[in-house]
Protein backbone atom coordinates (compact mmCIF):
# COMPACT_ATOMS: atom_id res chain seq x y z
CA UNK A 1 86.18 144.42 78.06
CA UNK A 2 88.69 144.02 74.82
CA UNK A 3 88.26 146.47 72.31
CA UNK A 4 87.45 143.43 70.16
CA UNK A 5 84.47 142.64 72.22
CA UNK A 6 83.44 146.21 72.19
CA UNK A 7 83.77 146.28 68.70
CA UNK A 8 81.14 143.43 68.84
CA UNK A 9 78.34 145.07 71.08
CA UNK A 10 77.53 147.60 69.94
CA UNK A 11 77.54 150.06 66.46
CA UNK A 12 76.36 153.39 66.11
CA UNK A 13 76.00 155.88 63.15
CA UNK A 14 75.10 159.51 63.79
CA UNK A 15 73.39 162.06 61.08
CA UNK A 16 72.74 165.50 61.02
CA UNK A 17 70.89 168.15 58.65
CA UNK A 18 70.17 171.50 58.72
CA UNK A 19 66.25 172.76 59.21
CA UNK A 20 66.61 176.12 59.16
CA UNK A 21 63.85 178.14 57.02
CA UNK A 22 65.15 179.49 53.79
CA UNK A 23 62.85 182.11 53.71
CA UNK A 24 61.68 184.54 56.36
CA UNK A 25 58.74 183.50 57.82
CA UNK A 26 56.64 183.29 61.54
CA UNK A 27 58.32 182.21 64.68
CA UNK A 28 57.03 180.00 67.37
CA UNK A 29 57.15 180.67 70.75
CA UNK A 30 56.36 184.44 72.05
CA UNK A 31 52.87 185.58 71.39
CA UNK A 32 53.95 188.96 72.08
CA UNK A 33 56.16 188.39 68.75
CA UNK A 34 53.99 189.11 65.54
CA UNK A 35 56.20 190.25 63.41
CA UNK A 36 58.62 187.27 61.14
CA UNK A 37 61.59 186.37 61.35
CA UNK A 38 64.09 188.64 60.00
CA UNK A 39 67.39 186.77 59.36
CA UNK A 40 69.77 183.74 60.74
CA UNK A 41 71.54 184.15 63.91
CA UNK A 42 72.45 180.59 64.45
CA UNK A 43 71.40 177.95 61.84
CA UNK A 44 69.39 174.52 63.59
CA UNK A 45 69.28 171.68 63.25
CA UNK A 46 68.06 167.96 63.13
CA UNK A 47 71.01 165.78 64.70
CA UNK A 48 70.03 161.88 65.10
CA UNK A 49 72.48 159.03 66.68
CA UNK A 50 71.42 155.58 66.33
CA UNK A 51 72.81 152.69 68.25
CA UNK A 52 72.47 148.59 67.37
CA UNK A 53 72.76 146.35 70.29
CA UNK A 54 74.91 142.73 69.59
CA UNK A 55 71.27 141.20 68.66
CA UNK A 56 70.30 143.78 66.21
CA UNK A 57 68.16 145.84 68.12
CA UNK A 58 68.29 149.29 67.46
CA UNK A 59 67.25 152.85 68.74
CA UNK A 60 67.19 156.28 67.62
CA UNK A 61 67.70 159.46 69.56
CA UNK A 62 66.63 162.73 67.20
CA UNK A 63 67.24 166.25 68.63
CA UNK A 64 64.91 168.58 66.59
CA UNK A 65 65.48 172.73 67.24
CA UNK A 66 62.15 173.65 66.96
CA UNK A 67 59.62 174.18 69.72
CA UNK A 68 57.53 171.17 69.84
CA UNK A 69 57.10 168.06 68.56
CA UNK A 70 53.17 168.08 67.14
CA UNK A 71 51.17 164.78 67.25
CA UNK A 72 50.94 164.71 63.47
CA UNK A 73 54.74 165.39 62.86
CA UNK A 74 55.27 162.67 65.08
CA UNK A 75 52.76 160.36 63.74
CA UNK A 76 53.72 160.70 59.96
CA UNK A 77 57.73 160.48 61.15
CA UNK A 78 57.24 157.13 62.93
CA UNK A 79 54.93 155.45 60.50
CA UNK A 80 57.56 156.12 57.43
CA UNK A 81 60.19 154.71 59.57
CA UNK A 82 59.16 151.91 60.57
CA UNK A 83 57.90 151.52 56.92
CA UNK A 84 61.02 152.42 55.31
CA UNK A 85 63.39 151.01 57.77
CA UNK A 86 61.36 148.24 60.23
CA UNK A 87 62.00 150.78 63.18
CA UNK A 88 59.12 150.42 65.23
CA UNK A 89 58.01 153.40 66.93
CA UNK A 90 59.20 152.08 70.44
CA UNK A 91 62.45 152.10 69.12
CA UNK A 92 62.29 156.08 67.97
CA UNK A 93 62.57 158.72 70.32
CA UNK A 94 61.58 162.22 68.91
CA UNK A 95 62.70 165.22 71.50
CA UNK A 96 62.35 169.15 71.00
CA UNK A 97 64.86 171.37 72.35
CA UNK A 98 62.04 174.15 72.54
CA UNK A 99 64.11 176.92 71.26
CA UNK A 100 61.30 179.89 70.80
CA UNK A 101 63.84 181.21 68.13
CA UNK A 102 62.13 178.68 65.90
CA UNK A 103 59.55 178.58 63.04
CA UNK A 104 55.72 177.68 63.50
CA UNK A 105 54.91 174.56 61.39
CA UNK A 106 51.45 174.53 62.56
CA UNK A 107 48.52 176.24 63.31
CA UNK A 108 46.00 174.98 66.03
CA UNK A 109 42.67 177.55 66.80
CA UNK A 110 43.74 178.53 69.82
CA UNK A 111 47.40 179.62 69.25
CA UNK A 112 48.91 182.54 70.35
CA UNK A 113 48.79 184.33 67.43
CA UNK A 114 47.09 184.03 64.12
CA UNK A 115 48.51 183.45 60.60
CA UNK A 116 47.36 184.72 57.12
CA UNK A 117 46.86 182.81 54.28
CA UNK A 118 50.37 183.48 53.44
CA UNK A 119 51.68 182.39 56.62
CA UNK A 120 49.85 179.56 56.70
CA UNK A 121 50.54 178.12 53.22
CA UNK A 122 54.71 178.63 54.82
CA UNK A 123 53.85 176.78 58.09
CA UNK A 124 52.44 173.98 56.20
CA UNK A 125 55.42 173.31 53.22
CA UNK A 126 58.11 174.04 56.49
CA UNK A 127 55.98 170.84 58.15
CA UNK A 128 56.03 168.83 55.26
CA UNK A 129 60.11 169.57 54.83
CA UNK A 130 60.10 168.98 58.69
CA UNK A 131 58.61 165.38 58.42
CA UNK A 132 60.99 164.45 54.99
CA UNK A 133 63.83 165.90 56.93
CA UNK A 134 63.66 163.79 60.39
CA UNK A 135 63.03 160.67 58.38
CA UNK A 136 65.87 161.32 56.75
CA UNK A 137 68.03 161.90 59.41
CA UNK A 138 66.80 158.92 61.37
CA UNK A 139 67.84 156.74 57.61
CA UNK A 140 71.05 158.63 57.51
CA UNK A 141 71.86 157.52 60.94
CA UNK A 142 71.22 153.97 60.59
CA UNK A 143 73.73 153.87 56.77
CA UNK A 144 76.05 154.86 59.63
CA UNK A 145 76.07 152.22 61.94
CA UNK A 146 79.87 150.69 62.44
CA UNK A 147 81.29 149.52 65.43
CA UNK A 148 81.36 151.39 68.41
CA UNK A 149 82.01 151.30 72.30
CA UNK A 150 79.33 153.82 74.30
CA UNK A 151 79.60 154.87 77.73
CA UNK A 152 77.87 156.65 80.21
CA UNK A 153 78.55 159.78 82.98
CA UNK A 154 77.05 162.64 83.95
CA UNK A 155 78.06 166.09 85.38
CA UNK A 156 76.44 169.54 86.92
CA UNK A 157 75.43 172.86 85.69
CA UNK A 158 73.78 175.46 87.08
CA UNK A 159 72.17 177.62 84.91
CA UNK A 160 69.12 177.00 85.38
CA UNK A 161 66.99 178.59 88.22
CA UNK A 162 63.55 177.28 89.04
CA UNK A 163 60.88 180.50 87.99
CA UNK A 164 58.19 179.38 89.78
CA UNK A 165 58.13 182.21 92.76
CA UNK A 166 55.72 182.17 95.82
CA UNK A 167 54.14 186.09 96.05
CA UNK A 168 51.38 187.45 98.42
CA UNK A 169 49.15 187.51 95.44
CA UNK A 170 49.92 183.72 93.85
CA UNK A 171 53.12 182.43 92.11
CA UNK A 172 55.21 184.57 90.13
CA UNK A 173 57.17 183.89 87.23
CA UNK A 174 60.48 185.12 88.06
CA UNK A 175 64.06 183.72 89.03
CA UNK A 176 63.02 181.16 92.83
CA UNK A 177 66.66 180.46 93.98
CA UNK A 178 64.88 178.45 96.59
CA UNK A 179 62.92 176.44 94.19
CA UNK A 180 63.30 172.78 92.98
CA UNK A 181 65.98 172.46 90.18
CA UNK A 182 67.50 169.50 88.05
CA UNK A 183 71.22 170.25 87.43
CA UNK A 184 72.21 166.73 86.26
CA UNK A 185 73.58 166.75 82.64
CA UNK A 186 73.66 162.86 81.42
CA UNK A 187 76.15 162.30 79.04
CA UNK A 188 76.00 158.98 76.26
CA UNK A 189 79.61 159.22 74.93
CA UNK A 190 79.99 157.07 71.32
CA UNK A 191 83.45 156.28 70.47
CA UNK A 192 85.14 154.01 68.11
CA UNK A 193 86.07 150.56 69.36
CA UNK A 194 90.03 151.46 70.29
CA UNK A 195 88.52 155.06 72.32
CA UNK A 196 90.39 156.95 69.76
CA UNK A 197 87.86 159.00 68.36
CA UNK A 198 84.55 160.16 69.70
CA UNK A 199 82.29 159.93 67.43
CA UNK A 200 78.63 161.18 69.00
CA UNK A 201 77.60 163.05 72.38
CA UNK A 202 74.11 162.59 73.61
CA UNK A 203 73.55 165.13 76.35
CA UNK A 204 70.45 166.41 78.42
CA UNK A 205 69.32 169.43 80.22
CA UNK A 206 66.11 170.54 82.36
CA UNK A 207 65.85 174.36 81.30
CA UNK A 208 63.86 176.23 78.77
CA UNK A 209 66.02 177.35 75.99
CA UNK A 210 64.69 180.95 75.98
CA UNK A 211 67.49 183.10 77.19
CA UNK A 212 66.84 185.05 73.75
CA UNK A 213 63.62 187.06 72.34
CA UNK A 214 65.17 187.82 68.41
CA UNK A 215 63.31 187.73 65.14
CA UNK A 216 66.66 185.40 63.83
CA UNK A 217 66.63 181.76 63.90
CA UNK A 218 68.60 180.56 66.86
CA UNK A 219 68.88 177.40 69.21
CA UNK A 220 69.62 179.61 72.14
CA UNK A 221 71.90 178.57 74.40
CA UNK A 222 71.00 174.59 73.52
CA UNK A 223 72.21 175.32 69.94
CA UNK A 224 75.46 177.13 71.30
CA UNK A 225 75.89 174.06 73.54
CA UNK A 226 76.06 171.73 70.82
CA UNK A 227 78.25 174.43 68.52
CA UNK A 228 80.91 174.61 70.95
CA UNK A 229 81.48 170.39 71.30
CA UNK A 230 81.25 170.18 68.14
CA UNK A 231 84.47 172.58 67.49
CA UNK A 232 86.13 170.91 70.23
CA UNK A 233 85.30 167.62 68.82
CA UNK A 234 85.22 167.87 65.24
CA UNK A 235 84.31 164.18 64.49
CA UNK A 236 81.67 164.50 66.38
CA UNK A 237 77.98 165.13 66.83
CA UNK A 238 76.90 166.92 69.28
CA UNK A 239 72.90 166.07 70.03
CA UNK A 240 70.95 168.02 72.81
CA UNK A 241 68.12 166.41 75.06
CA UNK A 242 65.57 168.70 76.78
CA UNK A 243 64.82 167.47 80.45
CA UNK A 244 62.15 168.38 82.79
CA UNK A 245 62.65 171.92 82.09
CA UNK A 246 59.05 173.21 82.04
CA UNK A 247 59.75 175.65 84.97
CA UNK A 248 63.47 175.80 84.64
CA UNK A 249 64.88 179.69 82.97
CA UNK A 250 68.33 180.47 82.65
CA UNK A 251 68.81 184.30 84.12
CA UNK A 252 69.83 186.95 83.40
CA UNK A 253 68.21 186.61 79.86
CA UNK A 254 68.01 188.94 76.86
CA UNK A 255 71.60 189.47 76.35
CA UNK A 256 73.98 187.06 73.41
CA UNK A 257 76.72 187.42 75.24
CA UNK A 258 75.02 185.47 78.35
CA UNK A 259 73.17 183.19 76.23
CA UNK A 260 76.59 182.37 74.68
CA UNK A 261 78.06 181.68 77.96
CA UNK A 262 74.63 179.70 79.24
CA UNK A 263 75.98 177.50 76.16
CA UNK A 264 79.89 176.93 76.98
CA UNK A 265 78.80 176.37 80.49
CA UNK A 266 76.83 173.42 79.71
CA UNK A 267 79.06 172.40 77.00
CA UNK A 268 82.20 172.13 79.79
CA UNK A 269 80.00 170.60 81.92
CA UNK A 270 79.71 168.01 79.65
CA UNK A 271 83.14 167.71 79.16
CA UNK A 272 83.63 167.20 82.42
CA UNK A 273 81.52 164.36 82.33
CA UNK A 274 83.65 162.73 79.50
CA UNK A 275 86.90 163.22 81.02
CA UNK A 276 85.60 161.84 84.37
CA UNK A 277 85.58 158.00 85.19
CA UNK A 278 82.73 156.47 82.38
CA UNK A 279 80.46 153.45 82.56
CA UNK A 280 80.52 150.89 79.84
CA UNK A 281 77.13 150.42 78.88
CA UNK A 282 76.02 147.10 77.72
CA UNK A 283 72.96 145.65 75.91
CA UNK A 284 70.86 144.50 75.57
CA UNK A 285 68.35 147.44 73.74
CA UNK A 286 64.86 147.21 75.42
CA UNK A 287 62.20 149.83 74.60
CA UNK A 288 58.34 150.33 75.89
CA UNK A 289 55.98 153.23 75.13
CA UNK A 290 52.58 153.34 76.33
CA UNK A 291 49.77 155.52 76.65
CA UNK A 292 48.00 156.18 80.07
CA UNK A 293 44.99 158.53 79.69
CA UNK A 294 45.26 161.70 82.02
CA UNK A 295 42.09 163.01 83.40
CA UNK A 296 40.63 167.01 83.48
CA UNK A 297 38.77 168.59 85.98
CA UNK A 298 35.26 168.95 85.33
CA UNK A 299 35.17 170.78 82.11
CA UNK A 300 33.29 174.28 81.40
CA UNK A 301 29.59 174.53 80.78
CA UNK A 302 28.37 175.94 77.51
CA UNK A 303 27.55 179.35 79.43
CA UNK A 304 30.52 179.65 81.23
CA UNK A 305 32.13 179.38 77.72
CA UNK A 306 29.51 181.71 76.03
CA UNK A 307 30.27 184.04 79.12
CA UNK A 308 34.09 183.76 78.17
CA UNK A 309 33.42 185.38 75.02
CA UNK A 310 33.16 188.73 76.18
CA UNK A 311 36.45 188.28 78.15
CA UNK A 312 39.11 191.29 77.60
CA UNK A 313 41.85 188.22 77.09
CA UNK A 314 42.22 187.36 73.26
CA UNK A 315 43.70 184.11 74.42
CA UNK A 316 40.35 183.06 76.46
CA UNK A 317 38.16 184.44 74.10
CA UNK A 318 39.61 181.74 71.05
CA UNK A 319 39.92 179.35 73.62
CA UNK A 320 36.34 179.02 74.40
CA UNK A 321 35.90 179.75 70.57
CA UNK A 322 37.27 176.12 69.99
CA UNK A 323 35.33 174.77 72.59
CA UNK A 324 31.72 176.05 71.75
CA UNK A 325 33.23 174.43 68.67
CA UNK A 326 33.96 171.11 70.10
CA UNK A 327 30.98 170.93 71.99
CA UNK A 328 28.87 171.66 68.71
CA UNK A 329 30.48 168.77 67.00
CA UNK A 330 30.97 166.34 69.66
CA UNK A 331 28.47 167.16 72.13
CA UNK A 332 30.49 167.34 75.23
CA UNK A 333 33.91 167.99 75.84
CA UNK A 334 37.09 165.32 76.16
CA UNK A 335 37.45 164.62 80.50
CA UNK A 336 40.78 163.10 79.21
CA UNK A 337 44.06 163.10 77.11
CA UNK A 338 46.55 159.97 76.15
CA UNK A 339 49.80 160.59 77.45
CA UNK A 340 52.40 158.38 75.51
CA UNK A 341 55.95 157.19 78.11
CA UNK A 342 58.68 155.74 76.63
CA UNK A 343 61.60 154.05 78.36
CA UNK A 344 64.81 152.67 76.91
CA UNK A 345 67.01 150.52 79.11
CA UNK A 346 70.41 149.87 78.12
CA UNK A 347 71.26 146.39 80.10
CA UNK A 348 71.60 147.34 83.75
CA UNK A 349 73.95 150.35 82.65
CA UNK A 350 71.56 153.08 82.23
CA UNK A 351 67.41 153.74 81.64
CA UNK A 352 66.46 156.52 79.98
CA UNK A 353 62.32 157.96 80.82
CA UNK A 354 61.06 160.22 77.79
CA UNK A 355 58.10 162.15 78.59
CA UNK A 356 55.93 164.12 76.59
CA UNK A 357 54.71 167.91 76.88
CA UNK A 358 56.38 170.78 78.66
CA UNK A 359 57.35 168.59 82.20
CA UNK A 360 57.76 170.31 85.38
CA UNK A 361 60.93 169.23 87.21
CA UNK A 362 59.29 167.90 89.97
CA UNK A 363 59.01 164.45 87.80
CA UNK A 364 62.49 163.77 87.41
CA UNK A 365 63.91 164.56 90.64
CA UNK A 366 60.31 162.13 92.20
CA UNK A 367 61.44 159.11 89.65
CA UNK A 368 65.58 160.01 90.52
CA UNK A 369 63.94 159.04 94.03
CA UNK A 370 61.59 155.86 92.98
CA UNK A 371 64.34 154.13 90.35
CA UNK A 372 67.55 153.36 91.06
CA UNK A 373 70.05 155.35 88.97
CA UNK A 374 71.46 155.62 86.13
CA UNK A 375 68.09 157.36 85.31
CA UNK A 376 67.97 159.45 82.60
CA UNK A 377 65.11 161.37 82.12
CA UNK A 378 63.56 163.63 79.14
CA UNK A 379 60.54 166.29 78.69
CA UNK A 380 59.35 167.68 75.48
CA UNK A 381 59.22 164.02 73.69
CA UNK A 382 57.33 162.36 70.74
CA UNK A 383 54.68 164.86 71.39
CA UNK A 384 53.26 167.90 72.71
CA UNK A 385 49.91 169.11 74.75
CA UNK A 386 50.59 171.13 77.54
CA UNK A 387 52.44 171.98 80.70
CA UNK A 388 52.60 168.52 83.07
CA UNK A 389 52.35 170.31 86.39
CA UNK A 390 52.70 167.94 89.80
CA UNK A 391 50.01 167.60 92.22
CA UNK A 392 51.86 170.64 94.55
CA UNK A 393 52.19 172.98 91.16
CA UNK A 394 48.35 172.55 90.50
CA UNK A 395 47.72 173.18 94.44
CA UNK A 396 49.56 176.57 93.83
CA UNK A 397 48.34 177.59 90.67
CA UNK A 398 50.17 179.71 88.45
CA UNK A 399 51.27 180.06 84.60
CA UNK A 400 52.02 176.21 84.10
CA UNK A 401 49.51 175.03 86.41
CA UNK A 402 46.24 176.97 85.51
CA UNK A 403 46.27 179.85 82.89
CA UNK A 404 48.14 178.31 80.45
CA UNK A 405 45.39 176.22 79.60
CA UNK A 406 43.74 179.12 77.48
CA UNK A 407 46.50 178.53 75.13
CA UNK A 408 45.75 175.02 74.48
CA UNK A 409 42.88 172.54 72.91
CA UNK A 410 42.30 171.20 76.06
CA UNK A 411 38.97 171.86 78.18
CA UNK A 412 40.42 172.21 80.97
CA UNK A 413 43.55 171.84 83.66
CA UNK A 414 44.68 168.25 84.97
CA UNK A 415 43.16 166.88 88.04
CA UNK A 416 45.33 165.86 90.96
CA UNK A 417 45.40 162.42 89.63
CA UNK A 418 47.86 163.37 87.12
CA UNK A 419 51.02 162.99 89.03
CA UNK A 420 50.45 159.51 90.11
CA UNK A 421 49.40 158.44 86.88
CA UNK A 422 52.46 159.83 85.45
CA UNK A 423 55.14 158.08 87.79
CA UNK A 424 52.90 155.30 88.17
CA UNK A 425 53.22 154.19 84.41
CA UNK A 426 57.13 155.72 83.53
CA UNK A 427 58.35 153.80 87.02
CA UNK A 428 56.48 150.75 85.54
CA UNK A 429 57.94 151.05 82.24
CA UNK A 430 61.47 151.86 83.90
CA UNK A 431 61.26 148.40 85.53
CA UNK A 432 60.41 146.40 82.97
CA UNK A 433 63.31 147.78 80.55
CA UNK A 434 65.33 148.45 83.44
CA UNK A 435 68.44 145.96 85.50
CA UNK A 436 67.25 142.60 85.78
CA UNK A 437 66.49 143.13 89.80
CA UNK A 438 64.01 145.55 88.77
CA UNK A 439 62.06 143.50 86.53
């Protein structure tokens, strides 16, 4: 293709603001972590790159450092843009790197810690910045649009280790070098029309971010990631994608100096990817999102939640709390959840999955095997609930699977049809966005 026609598919613009907290206040992600944050280590951010197809279709990618992505923040973040800039919500695609170096921006009855009135009056102003910040970003991105050419690769890294670990006594959560791992890094390249200048990276990894325990603001090795490709490509923007990484850990862990290499591994594997042979990708833009309700297991009786009470675990103790609660409004508990899928197809050139919630790599490598590739697929998107274990995680219990419930509003785990309701409905959605054979 001439650069002229390239210059006439597509245009992208790219934005990017900082969210750190100016003031010290209570991080997310480590209940054993009570104390607030005590200083900036690394500052994050809120990096968006949107792309307009030839017909005038666009998308949005935003890469928030923060945990999660609440169903409120989400909510009040798509509503004003499509209200402010006719971007429908199918066409937005809010991801978390879930960096635990982050601030809490909300407070839900049975988190793992509580918050005074204090703390609470900060996690609600940081939410409301949060939400006028993202919209923002998203408007920013679109002023920016100019003509562009974007292409497609991918590469390897291999930090991650799976930390799901078979013991005598159940699974473990420790380093499983024998356990199921996603080392694909996708890579979206945006350059100007001529190749000259690059412009934006869009990237993606399946591993949690939490190489680091501080009390300073970080992105962990994510954030590092997108530092170092940003100095090596200073007209660039650099915007991380969390994967399937809800039982992925980068080890060894608690040192900078590793986390800092965890980071300018990742970031040459992705320059790998743009030095090696690229894929033009063409339009046309085509994005779906729909919700398919996941089902619980039969949920706890009110004496098995007044007998959880007394229970020496703070966690279970609140978390039937909120039930007894839920029951006493409600009268009976929710036996399911909406789930919200998203897929983006790009032409035939490449289909990206977003799922929401804190997915276990078994999804992505079970749709790499159902769809026919490029496939690009993302966890912790446009909200968040819980783990999303696979049938075989829930058959072996474990952190993700089973306890980590107590830590949630939900009444209970997933039943074992929540696997094939997942693939079910993303492979679905894959094919209808997807290359015109799959459709």
């Amino acid at each position: 293709m001439s650069e002229t026609d390239r210059a006439h598919e597509w245009h992208a613009g790219t934005a990017s603001e900082v969210i750190t907290p100016s003031e010290s206040m209570r991080m997310a992600g480590y209940g054993a972590r009570e104390e607030p944050s005590e200083g900036t280590l690394q500052d994050l951010h809120a990096k968006a790159i949107a792309l307009e197809d030839e017909r005038g279709t666009r998308f949005v990618t935003v890469g928030v450092e923060i945990l999660a992505i609440s169903r409120p923040l989400h909510a009040a973040v798509t509503e004003a843009c499509e209200e402010q800039y006719g971007l429908p919500a199918t066409h937005l695609l809010l991801n978390a790197s879930h960096t635990h170096c982050g601030p809490v921006y909300r407070e839900r009855k049975t988190e793992v810690f509580s918050l005074n009135d204090e703390e609470r009056a900060q996690a609600r102003a940081y939410a409301e910045f949060l939400e006028e910040t993202l919209v923002d970003v998203v408007g920013r991105a679109i002023e920016d649009l100019s003509p562009a050419s974007v292409t497609y690769s991918h590469a390897k890294c291999g930090i991650a280790f799976n930390r799901r670990i078979p013991l005598e006594q159940g699974i473990g959560f420790q380093p499983y070098p024998d356990g199921p791992v996603d080392h694909d890094v996708p890579v979206l390249a945006i350059e100007s029309p001529d190749g000259e200048t690059l412009r934006g990276i869009l990237f993606g990894y399946a591993c949690h971010p939490t190489s680091l325990s501080l009390r300073e603001w970080t992105g962990d090795w994510a954030g590092y990631a997108m530092e170092y490709l940003e100095e090596e490509f200073p007209d660039a923007t650099a915007v991380f994608v969390q994967g399937c990484g809800g039982d992925q850990k980068a080890y060894p862990q608690r040192e900078l100096e590793l986390t800092k290499h965890y980071g300018k591994s990742l970031a040459t594997a992705v320059r790998g990817a743009l030095v090696a042979q690229r894929r033009e990708v063409h339009g046309p833009l085509r994005c779906v999102k729909e919700e398919v309700d996941l089902e619980f297991e039969e949920p706890p009786t009110r004496e098995e939640l007044e007998a959880q009470l007394e229970s020496e675990e703070r966690y279970e103790r609140r978390h039937a709390e909120h039930l007894l609660d839920e029951l006493d409004e409600h009268g009976e508990l929710p036996r399911s959840h909406p789930y919200p899928i998203q897929a983006v197809g790009f032409g035939g050139d490449l289909t990206m999955i977003a799922l929401t919630g804190e997915v276990l790599v078994g999804y992505s490598l079970k749709l790499k095997e159902r769809l026919p590739g490029p496939l690009w697929v993302a966890g912790y998107s446009n909200n968040y609930m819980t783990y999303i274990p696979t049938v075989d995680d829930l058959f072996a219990g474990g952190y993700e699977a089973d306890r980590f419930v107590h830590l949630t509003e939900l009444p209970a785990k997933f039943d074992h049809s929540v696997e094939d309701r997942v693939l079910s409905t993303a492979t679905a959605l894959a094919r209808r966005v997807g290359p015109p054979d799959e459709r």
